[in-house]
Protein backbone atom coordinates (compact mmCIF):
# COMPACT_ATOMS: atom_id res chain seq x y z
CA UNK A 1 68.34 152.08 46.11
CA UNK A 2 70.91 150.50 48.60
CA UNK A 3 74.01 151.74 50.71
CA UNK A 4 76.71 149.70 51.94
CA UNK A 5 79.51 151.06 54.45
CA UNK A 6 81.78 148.64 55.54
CA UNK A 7 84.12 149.42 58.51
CA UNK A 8 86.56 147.39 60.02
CA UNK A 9 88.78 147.70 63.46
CA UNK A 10 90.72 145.00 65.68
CA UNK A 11 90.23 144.38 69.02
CA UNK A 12 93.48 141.79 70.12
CA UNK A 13 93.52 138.94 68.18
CA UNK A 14 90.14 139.29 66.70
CA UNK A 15 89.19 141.44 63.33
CA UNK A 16 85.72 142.97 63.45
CA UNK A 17 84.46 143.75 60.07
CA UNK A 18 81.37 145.34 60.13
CA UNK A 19 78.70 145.74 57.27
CA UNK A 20 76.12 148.41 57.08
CA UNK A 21 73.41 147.74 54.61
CA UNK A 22 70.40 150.23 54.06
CA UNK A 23 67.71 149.12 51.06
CA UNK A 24 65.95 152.06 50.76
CA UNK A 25 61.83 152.36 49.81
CA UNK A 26 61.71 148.68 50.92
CA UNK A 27 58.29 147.65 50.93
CA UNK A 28 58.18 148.70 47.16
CA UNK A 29 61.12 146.57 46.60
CA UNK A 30 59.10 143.68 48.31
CA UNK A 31 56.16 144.27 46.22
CA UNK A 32 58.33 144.01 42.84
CA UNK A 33 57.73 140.17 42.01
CA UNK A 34 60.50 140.56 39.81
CA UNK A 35 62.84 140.78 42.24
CA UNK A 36 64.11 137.65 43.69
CA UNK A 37 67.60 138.31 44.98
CA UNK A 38 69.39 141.47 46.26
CA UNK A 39 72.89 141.48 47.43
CA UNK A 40 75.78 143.89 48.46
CA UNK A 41 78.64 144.57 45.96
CA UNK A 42 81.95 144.25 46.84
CA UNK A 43 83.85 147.10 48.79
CA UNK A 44 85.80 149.08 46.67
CA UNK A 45 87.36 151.04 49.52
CA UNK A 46 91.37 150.58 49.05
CA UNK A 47 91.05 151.63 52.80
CA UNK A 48 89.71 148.12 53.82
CA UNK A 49 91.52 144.99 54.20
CA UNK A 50 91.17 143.28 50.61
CA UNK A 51 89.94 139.98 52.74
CA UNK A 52 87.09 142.05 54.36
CA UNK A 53 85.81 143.76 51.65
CA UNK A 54 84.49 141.01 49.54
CA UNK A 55 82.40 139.89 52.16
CA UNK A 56 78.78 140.17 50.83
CA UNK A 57 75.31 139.63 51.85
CA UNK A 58 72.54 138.60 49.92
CA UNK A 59 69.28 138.64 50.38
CA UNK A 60 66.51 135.63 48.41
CA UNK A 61 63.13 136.74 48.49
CA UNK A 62 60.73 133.56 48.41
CA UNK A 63 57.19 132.61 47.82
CA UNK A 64 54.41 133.99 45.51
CA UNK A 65 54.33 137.27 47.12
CA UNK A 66 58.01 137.50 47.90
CA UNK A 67 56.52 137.26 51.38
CA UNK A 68 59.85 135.25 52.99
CA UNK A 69 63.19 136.90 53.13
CA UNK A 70 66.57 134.66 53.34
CA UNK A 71 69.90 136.03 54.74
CA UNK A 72 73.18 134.92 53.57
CA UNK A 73 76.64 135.65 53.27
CA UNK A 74 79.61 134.54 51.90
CA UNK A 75 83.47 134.99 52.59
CA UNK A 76 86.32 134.81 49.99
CA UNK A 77 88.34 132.61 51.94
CA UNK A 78 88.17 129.56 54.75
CA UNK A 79 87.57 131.44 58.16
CA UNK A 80 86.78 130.73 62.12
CA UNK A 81 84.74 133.50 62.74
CA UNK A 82 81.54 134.67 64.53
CA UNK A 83 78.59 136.35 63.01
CA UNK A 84 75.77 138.78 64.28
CA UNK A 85 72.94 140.10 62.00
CA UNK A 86 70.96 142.91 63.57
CA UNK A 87 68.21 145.04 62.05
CA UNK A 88 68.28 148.97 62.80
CA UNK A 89 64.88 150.24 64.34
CA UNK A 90 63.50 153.50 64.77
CA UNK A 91 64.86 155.77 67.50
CA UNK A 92 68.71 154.14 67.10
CA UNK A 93 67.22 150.50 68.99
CA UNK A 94 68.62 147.30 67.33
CA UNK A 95 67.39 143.78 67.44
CA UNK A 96 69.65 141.11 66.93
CA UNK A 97 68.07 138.47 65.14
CA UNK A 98 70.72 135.87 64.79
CA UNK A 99 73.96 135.39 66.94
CA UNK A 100 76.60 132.35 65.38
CA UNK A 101 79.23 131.53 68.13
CA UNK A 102 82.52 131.17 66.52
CA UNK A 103 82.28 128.54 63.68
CA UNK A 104 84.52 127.46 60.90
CA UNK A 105 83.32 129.06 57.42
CA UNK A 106 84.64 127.43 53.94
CA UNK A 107 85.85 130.32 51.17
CA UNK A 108 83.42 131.16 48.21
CA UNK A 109 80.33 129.37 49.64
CA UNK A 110 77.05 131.26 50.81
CA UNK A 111 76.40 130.57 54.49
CA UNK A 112 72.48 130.62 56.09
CA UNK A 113 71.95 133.45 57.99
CA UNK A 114 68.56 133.87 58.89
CA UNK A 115 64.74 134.22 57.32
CA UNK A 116 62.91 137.53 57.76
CA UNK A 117 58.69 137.50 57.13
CA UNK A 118 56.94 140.41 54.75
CA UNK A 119 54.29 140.27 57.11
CA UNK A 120 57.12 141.37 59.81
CA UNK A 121 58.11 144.19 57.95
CA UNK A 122 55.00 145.79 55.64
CA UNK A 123 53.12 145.86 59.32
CA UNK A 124 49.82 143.88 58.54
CA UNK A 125 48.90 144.66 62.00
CA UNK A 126 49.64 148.55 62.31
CA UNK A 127 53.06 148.08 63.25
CA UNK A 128 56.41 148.14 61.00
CA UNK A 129 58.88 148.37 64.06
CA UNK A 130 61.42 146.80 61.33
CA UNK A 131 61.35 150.06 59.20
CA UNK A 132 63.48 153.31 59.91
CA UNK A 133 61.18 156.28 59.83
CA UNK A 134 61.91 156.88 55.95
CA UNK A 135 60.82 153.13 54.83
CA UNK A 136 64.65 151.60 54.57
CA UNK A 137 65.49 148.42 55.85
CA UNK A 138 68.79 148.76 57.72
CA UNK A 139 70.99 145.62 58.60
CA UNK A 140 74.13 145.18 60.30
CA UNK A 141 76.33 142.55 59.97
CA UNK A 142 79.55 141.94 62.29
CA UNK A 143 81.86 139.46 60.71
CA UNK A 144 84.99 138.28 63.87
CA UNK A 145 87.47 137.33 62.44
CA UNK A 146 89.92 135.01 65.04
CA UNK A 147 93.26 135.69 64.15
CA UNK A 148 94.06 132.76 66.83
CA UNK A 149 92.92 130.14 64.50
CA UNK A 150 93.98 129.56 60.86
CA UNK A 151 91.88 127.82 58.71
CA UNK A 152 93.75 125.71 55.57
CA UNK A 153 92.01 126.37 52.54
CA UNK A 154 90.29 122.59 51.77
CA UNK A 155 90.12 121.57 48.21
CA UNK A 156 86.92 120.40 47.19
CA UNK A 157 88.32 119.24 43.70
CA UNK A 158 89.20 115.55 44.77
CA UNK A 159 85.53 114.63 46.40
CA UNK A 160 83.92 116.74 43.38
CA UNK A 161 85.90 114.26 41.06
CA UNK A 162 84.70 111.34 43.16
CA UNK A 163 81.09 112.49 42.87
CA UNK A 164 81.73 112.67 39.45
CA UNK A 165 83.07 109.13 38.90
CA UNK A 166 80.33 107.72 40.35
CA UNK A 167 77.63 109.81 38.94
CA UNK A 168 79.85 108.79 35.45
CA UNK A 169 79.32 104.47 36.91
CA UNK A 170 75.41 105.08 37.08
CA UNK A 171 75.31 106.92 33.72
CA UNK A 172 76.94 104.19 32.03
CA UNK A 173 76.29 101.47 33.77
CA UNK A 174 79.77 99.64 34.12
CA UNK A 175 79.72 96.83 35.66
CA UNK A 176 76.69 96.69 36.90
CA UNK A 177 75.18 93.63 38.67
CA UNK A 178 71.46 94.51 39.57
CA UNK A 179 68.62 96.26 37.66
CA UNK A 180 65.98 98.55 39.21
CA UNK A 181 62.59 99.12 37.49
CA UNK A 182 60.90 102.37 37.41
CA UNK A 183 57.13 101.86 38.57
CA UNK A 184 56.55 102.79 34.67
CA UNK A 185 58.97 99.42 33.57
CA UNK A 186 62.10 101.57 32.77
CA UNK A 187 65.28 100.03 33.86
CA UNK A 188 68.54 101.49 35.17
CA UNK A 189 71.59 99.55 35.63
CA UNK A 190 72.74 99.93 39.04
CA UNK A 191 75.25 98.09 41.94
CA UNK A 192 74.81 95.98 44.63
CA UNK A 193 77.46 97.32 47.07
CA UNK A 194 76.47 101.20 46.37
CA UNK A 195 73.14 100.34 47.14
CA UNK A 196 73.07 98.84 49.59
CA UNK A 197 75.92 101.04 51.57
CA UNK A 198 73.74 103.89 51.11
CA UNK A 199 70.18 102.77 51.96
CA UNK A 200 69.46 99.96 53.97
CA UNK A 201 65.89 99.96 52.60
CA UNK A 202 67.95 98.99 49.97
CA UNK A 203 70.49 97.27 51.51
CA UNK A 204 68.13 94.82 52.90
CA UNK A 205 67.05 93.43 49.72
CA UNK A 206 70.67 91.82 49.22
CA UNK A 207 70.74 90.13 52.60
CA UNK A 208 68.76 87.41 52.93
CA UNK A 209 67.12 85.06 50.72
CA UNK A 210 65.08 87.36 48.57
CA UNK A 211 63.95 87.78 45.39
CA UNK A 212 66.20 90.34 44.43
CA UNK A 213 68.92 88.11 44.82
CA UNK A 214 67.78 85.29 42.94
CA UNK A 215 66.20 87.99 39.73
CA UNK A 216 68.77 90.51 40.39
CA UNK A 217 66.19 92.83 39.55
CA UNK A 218 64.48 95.48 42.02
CA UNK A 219 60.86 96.74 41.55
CA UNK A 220 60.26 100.31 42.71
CA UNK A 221 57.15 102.11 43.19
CA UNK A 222 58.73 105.57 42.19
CA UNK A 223 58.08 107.45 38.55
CA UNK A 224 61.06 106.95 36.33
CA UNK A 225 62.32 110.70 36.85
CA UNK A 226 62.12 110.43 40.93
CA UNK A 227 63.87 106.90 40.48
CA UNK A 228 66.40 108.97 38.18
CA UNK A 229 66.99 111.63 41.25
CA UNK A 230 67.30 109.07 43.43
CA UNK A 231 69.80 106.95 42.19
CA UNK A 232 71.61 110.47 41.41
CA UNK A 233 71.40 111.24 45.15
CA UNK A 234 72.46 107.72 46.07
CA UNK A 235 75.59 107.46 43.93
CA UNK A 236 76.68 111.61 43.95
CA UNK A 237 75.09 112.67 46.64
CA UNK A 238 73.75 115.45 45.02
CA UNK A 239 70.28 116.40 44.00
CA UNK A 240 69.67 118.73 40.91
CA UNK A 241 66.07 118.50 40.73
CA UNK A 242 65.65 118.76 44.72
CA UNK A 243 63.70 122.76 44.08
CA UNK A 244 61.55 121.17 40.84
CA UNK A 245 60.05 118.03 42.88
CA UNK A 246 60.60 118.14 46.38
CA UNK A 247 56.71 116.79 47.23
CA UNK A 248 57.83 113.47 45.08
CA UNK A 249 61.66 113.53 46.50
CA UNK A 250 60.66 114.09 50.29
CA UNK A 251 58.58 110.92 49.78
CA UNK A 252 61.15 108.81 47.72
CA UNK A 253 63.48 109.58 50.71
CA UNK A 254 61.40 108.48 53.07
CA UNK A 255 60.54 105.25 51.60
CA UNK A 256 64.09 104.49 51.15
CA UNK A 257 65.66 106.35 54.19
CA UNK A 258 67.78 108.62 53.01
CA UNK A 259 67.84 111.01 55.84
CA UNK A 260 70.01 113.81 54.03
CA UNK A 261 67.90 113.55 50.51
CA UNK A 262 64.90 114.28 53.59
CA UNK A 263 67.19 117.08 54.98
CA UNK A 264 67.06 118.73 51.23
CA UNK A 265 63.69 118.03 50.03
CA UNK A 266 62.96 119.96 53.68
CA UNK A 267 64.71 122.82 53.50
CA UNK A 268 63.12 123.29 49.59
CA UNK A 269 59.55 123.38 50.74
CA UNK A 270 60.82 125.50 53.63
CA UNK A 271 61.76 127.90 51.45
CA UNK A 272 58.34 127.78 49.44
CA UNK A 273 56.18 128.09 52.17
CA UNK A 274 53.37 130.53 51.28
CA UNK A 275 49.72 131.45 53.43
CA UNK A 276 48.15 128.95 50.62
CA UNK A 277 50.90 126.18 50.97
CA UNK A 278 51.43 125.70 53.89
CA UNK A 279 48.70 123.58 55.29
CA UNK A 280 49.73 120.91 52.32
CA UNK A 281 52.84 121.36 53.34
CA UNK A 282 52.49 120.01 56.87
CA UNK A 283 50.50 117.86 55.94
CA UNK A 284 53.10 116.59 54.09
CA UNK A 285 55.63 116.70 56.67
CA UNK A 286 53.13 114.50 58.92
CA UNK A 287 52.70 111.97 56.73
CA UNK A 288 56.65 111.77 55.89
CA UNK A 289 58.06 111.81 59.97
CA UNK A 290 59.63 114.83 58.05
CA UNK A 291 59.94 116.49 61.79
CA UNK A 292 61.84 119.49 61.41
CA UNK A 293 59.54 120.61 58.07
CA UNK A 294 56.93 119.99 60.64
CA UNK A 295 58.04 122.54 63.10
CA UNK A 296 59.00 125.20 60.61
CA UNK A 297 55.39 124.66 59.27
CA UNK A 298 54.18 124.92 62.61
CA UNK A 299 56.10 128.22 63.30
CA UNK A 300 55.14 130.22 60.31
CA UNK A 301 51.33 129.27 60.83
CA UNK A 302 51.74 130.75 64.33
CA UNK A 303 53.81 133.61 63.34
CA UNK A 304 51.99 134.29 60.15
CA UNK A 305 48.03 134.94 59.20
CA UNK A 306 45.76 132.16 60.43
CA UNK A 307 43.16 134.10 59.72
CA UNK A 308 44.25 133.92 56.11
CA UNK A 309 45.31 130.46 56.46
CA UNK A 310 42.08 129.64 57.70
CA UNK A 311 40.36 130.98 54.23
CA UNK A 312 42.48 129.17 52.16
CA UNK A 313 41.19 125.69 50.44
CA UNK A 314 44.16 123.83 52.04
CA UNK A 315 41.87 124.47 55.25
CA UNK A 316 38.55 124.38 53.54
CA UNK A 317 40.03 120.53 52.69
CA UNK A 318 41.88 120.09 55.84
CA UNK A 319 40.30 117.18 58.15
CA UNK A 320 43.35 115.51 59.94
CA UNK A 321 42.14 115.95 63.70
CA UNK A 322 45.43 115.52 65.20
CA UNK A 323 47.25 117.78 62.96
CA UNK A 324 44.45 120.77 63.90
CA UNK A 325 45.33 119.76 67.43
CA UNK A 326 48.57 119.78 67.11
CA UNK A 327 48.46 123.62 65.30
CA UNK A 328 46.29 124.65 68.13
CA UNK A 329 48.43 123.62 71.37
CA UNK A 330 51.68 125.30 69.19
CA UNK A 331 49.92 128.69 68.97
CA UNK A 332 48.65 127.91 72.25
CA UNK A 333 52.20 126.99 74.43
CA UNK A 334 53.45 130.26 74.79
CA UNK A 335 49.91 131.48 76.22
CA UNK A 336 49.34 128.41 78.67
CA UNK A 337 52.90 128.49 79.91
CA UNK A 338 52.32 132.26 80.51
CA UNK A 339 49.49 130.78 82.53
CA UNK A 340 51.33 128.43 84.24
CA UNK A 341 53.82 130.90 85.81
């Protein structure tokens, strides 16, 4: 179903390993809802360095129709490198589609590369300029290596252990000195000074003469299992629930300003973004200042079907006047700046 050739050459101090990847019969492969990832196995060419050949690419296909298409890639080891992923057209033209100036890559950790449409590809409007003339998706990937630059390999074992401590104080509630109440009464024993040095929603309870200092107790709007995620976030700052909920966590992170909870509750419904979705989805992003959720919103409902947006009952129900305006001047720029010139 797939090829992979993987070349590499030097050019002075830089290594250029490139990656060839061909996924034949493509659209078929799209239209498998099965399929959810597809990535390149490793090299097994004793010709190529060992480094080089466990590079890999991936590919995550998202949505209800597997209609969006995420990039990645990963390296075996901590590099400074720059990347270039370009798609193969017909008559031996390439597109790049994404060009990373040199950047500093940790080992054994997949990288973002870019996001790729079905509606792009299976040529909704007569075209599939993304296809080779037999129906194969081809991709190349150049990997530059700078030989200029080493990279130490960074252990990620001592803040992994301190995530874990304190993930371990919430959990059992050692020495706890405040209690916060789920909106449904439940109560988890939590800490002033991690609190408050993560939120200053939070933080701000604690500083004057409040309630919550006299009580010690903190009342919170949010269901017991977003409270739960929360205070996860807040004392690990991870978030294992952030693809299961990320309507109720964008929301939670808002109230309590956690910008990087935001930052992951936005790139989850980024990556669910569907024709029927997407209208509650920026309507979402409105209401939550979630701005960059906002634009991506904004870009697939220009780059995607509005007539098929338009049918949906997100639309049928949509009646935010300033959102509608907002969606028409974004399809619109391009045109009146056309105009302009």
């Amino acid at each position: 179903m797939a090829n992979v050739n993987n070349t590499t050459r030097t050019e002075g101090q830089t290594k250029i390993n490139t990656i060839l990847w061909t996924i034949n019969d493509f659209i078929n492969l799209l239209e498998n809802k099965s399929v959810r990832e597809f990535r390149t196995d490793k090299s097994k060419d004793q010709t190529v360095d060992s480094t080089d050949s466990r590079i890999q690419l991936k590919m995550q296909f998202l949505g209800h129709d597997n209609d969006i298409i995420e990039i990645y890639y990963i390296s075996p080891v901590p590099v400074f490198v720059k990347s270039i992923l370009t798609i193969c057209l017909k008559r031996f033209e390439e597109r790049s589609i994404v060009i990373k100036d040199y950047h500093t890559v940790d080992g054994h950790k997949w990288q973002y590369l870019a996001t790729l449409y079905k509606r792009d590809i299976t040529g909704y409007d007569g075209s599939d300029i993304f296809l080779l003339s037999d129906g194969s998706l081809r991709l190349k990937f150049q990997f530059m290596i700078s030989n200029d630059i080493k990279v130490e390999c960074r252990s990620n074992v001592p803040e992994a252990q301190l995530s874990n401590d304190f993930e371990n104080l919430l959990n059992n509630g050692l020495f706890s000195d405040v209690t916060m109440k789920s909106a449904e009464g439940n109560e988890f024993k939590v800490h002033k000074a991690v609190l408050a040095s993560r939120s200053v929603v939070l933080k701000a309870h604690f500083e004057h003469n409040t309630v919550e200092c006299h009580t010690n107790v903190v009342e919170s709007p949010l269901e017991s299992e977003v409270l739960r995620e929360v205070l996860t976030f807040i004392y690990s700052d991870k978030s294992p629930r952030v693809n299961e909920i990320p309507e109720k966590l964008l929301a939670a992170a808002d109230y309590y300003q956690l910008s990087r909870l935001k930052s992951f509750c936005e790139e989850a419904l980024h990556k669910k973004l569907t024709v029927n979705n997407v209208i509650e989805t920026l309507q979402l992003a409105d209401l939550h200042s979630a701005k960059t959720l906002k634009r991506l919103s904004l870009e697939f409902i220009k780059d995607g079907q509005a007539r098929l947006i338009t049918k949906t009952e997100g639309w049928a129900n949509f009646k935010s006047v300033e959102l509608i305006k907002s969606i028409y001047e974004y399809i619109m720029a391009d045109d009146l700046e056309a105009d302009i010139k």
